[in-house]
Every structure is written in C-alpha cells, then in structure tokens.
N, C-alpha and C. Protein backbone atom coordinates (compact mmCIF):
# COMPACT_ATOMS: atom_id res chain seq x y z
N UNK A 1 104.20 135.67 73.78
CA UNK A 1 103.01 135.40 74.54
C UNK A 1 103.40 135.12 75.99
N UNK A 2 102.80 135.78 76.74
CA UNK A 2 103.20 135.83 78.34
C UNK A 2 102.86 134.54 79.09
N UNK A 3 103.52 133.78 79.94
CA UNK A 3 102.88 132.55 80.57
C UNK A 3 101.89 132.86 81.60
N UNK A 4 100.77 132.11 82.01
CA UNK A 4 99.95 132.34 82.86
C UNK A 4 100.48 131.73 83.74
N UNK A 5 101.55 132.83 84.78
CA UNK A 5 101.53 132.29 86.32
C UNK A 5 100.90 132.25 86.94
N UNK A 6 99.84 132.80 87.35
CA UNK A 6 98.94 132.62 88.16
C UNK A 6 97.87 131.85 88.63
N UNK A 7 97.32 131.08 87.64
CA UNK A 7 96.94 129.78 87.96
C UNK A 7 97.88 128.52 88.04
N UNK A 8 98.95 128.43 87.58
CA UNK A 8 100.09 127.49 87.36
C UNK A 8 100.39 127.50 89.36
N UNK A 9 100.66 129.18 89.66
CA UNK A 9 100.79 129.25 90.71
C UNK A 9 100.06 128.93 91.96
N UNK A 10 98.98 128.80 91.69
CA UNK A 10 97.46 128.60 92.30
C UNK A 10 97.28 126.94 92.70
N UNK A 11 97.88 126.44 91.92
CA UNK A 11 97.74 124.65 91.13
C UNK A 11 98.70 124.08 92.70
N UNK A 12 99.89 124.88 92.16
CA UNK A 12 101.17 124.41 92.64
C UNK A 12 100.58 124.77 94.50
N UNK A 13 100.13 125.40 95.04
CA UNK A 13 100.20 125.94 96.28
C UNK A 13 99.04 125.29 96.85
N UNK A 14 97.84 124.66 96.00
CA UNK A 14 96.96 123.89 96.54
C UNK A 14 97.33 122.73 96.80
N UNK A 15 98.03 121.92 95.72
CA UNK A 15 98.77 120.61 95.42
C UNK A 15 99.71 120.28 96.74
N UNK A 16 100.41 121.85 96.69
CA UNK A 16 101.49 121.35 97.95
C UNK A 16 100.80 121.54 99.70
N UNK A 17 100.06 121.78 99.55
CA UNK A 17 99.18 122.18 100.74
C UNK A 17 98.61 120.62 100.99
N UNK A 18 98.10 120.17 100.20
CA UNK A 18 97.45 118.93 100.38
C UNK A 18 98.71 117.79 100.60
N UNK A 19 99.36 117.87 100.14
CA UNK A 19 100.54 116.92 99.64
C UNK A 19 101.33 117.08 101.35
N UNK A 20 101.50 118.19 101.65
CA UNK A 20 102.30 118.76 103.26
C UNK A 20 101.70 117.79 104.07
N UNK A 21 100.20 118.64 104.09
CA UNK A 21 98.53 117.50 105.25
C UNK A 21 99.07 116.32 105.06
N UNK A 22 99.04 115.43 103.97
CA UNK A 22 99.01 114.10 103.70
C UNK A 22 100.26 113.45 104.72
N UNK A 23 101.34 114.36 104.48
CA UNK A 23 102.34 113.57 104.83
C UNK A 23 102.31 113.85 106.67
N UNK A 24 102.07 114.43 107.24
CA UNK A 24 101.83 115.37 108.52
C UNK A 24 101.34 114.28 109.15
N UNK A 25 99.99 113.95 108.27
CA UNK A 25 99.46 112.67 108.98
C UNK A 25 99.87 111.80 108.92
N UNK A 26 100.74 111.08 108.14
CA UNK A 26 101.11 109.71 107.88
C UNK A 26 102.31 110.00 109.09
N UNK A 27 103.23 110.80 109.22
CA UNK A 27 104.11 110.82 109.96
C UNK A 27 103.46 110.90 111.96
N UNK A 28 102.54 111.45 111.96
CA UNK A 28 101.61 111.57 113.28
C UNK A 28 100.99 110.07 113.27
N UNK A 29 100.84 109.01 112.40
CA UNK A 29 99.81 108.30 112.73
C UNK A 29 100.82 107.31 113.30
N UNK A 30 100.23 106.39 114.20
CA UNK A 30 101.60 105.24 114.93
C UNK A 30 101.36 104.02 114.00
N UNK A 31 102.65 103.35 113.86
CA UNK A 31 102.85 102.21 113.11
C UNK A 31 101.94 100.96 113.50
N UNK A 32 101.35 100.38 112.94
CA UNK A 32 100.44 99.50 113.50
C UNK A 32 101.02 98.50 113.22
N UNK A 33 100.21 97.27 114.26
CA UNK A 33 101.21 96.12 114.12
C UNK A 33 100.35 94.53 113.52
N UNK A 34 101.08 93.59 113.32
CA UNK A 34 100.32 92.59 112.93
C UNK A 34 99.44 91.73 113.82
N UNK A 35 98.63 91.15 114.07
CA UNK A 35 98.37 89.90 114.99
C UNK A 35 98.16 88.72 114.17
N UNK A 36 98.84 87.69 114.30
CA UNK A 36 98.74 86.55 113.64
C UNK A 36 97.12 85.84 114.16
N UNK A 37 97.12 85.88 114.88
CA UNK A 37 95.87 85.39 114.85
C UNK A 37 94.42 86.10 114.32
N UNK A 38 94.52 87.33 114.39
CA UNK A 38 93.67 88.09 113.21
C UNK A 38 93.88 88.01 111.58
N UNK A 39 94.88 87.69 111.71
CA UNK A 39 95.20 87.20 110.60
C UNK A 39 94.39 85.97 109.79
N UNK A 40 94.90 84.85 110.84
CA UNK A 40 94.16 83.55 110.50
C UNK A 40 92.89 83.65 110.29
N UNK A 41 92.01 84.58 111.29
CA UNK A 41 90.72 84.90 111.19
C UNK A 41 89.90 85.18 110.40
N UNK A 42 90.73 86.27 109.40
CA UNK A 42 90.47 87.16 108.54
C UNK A 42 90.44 85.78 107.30
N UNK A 43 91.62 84.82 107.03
CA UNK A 43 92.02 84.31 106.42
C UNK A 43 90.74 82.88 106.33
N UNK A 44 90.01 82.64 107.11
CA UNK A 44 89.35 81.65 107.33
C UNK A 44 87.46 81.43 107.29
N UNK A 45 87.77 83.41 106.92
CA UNK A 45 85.89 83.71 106.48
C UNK A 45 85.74 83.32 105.29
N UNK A 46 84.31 83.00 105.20
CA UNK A 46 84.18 82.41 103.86
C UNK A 46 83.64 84.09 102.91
N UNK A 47 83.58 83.53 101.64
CA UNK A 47 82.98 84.64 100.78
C UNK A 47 81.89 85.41 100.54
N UNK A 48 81.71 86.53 100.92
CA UNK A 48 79.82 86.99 101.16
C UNK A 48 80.31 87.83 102.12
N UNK A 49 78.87 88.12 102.63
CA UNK A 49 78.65 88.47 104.12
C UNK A 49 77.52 88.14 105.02
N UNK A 50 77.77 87.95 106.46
CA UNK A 50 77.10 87.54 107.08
C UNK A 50 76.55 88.21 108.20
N UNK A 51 75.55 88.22 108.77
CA UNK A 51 75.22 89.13 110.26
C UNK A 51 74.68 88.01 110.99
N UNK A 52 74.92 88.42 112.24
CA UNK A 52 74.12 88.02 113.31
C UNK A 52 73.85 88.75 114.35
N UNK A 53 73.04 88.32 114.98
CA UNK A 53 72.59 89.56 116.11
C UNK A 53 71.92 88.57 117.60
N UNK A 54 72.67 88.81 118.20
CA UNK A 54 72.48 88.26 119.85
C UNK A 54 71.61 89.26 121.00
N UNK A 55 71.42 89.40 121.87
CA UNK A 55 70.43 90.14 122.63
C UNK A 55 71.46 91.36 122.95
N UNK A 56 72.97 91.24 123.25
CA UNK A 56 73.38 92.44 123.46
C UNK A 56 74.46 92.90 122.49
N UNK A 57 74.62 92.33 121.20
CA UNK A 57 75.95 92.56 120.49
C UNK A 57 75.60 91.98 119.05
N UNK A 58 75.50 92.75 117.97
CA UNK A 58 75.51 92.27 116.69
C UNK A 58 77.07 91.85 116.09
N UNK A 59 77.12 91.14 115.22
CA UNK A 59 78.48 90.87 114.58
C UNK A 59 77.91 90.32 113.36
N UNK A 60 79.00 91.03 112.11
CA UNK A 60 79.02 90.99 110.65
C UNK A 60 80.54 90.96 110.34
N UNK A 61 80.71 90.02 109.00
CA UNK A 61 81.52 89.88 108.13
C UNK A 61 81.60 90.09 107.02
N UNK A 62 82.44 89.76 106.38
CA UNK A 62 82.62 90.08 105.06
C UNK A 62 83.99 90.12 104.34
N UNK A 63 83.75 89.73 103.08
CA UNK A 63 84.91 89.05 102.50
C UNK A 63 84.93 89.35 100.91
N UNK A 64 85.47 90.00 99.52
CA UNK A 64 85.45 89.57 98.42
C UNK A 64 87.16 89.33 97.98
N UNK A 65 86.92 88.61 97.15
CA UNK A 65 88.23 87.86 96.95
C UNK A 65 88.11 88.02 95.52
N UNK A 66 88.73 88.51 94.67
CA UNK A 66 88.83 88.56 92.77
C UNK A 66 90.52 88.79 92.85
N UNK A 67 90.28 88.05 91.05
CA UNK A 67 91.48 88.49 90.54
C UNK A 67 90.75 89.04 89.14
N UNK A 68 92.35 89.89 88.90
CA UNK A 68 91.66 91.07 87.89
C UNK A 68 93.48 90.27 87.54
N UNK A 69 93.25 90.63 85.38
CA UNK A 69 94.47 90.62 84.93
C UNK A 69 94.34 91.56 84.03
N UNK A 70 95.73 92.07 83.67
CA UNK A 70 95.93 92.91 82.81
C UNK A 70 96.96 92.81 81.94
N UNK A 71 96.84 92.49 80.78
CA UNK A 71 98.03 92.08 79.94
C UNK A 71 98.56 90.20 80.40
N UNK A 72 99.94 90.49 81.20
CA UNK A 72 100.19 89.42 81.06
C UNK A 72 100.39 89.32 82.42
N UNK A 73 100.36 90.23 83.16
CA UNK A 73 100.15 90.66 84.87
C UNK A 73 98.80 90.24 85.57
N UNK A 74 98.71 89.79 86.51
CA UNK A 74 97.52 89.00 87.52
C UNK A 74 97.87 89.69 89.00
N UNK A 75 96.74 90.35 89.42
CA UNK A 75 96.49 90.21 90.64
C UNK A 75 95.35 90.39 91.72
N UNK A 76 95.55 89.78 92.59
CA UNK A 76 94.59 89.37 93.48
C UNK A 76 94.39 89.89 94.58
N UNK A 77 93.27 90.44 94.45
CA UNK A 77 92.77 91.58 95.56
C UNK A 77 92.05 90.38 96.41
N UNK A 78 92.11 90.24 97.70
CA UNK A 78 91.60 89.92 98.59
C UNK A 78 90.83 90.24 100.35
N UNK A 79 90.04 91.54 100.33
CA UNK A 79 89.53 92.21 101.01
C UNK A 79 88.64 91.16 102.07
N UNK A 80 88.67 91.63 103.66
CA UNK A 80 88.31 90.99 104.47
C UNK A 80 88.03 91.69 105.24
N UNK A 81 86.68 91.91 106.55
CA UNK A 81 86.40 92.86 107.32
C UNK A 81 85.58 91.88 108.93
N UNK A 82 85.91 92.38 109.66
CA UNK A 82 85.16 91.80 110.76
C UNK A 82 84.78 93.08 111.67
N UNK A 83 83.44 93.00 112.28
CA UNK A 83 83.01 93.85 113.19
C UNK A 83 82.16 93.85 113.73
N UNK A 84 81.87 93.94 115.46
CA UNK A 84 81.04 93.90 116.27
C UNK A 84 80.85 94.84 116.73
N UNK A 85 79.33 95.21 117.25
CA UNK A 85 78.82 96.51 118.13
C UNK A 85 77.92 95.68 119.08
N UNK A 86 78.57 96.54 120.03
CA UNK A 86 78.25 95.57 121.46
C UNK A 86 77.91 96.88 122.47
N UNK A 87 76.27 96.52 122.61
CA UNK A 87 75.86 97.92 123.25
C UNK A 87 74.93 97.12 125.01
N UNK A 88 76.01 98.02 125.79
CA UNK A 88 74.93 97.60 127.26
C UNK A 88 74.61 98.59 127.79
N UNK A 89 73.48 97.79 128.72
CA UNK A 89 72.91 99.39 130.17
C UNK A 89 73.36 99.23 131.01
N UNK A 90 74.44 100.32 131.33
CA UNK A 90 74.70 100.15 132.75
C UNK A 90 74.04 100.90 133.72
C-alpha cells in the first residue's frame, strides 16, 4: 500500500511556514524591559475592574487572580491590566 505523500507533504510545508513567521517575529521584536514601579502598580490593584472617566481621559483596570490545581501541582495565574485613553483638541 503506497504512502500518501502528498498531504503528509502539504501538513509539513504549512506547519513550517508558520513555524519560520513565528520565529521571524520573535527574533524582529526588541526585548522588553522591566519597570519596577509598574510592577508595584500592577501588584497593588485590587480584584475586578474599574473605570473612570474625567473630562479629557478615561482610565480602567483590571485584575483576576485564581489558582487552578492539577493533581498534586498548583498554580497561580495572576493577570493584571492598566489603561488610559487620553483624547485632546488641539
């Protein structure tokens, strides 16, 4: 019985096409760096989310914090977001 190369081949050339992109970009993108004080920031929202909105600039947060276990393994996802849109007329 003959092997089907041709989709095997098909698989392999999409896979590596995507897999090439992926890395292209990770190697193009610049190393980003820490700020400790965004840090603290991030570290000091409470749980939820919140908006506010001022006459020229809204700002929202947001925060969920879980732990998930599995077996005898624990871990703790702790997601945090801050962001303002700040619109003027000049």
């Amino acid at each position: 019985m003959p092997l089907p190369l041709v989709p095997i081949a098909i698989a392999a050339v999409t896979y590596g096409s995507v897999v090439y992109t992926a890395y292209r970009t990770v190697k193009k993108v610049a190393p980003g760096r820490r700020c400790q004080k965004a840090e603290d920031g991030l570290d000091r929202l409470d749980e939820g989310m919140t908006y506010r909105r001022e006459p020229e600039q809204a700002n929202a947060t947001a925060r969920l914090k879980r732990t998930f276990t599995f077996g005898e393994t624990s871990y703790e996802i702790d997601a945090a977001a801050l962001g303002r849109l700040k619109v003027r007329k000049l």
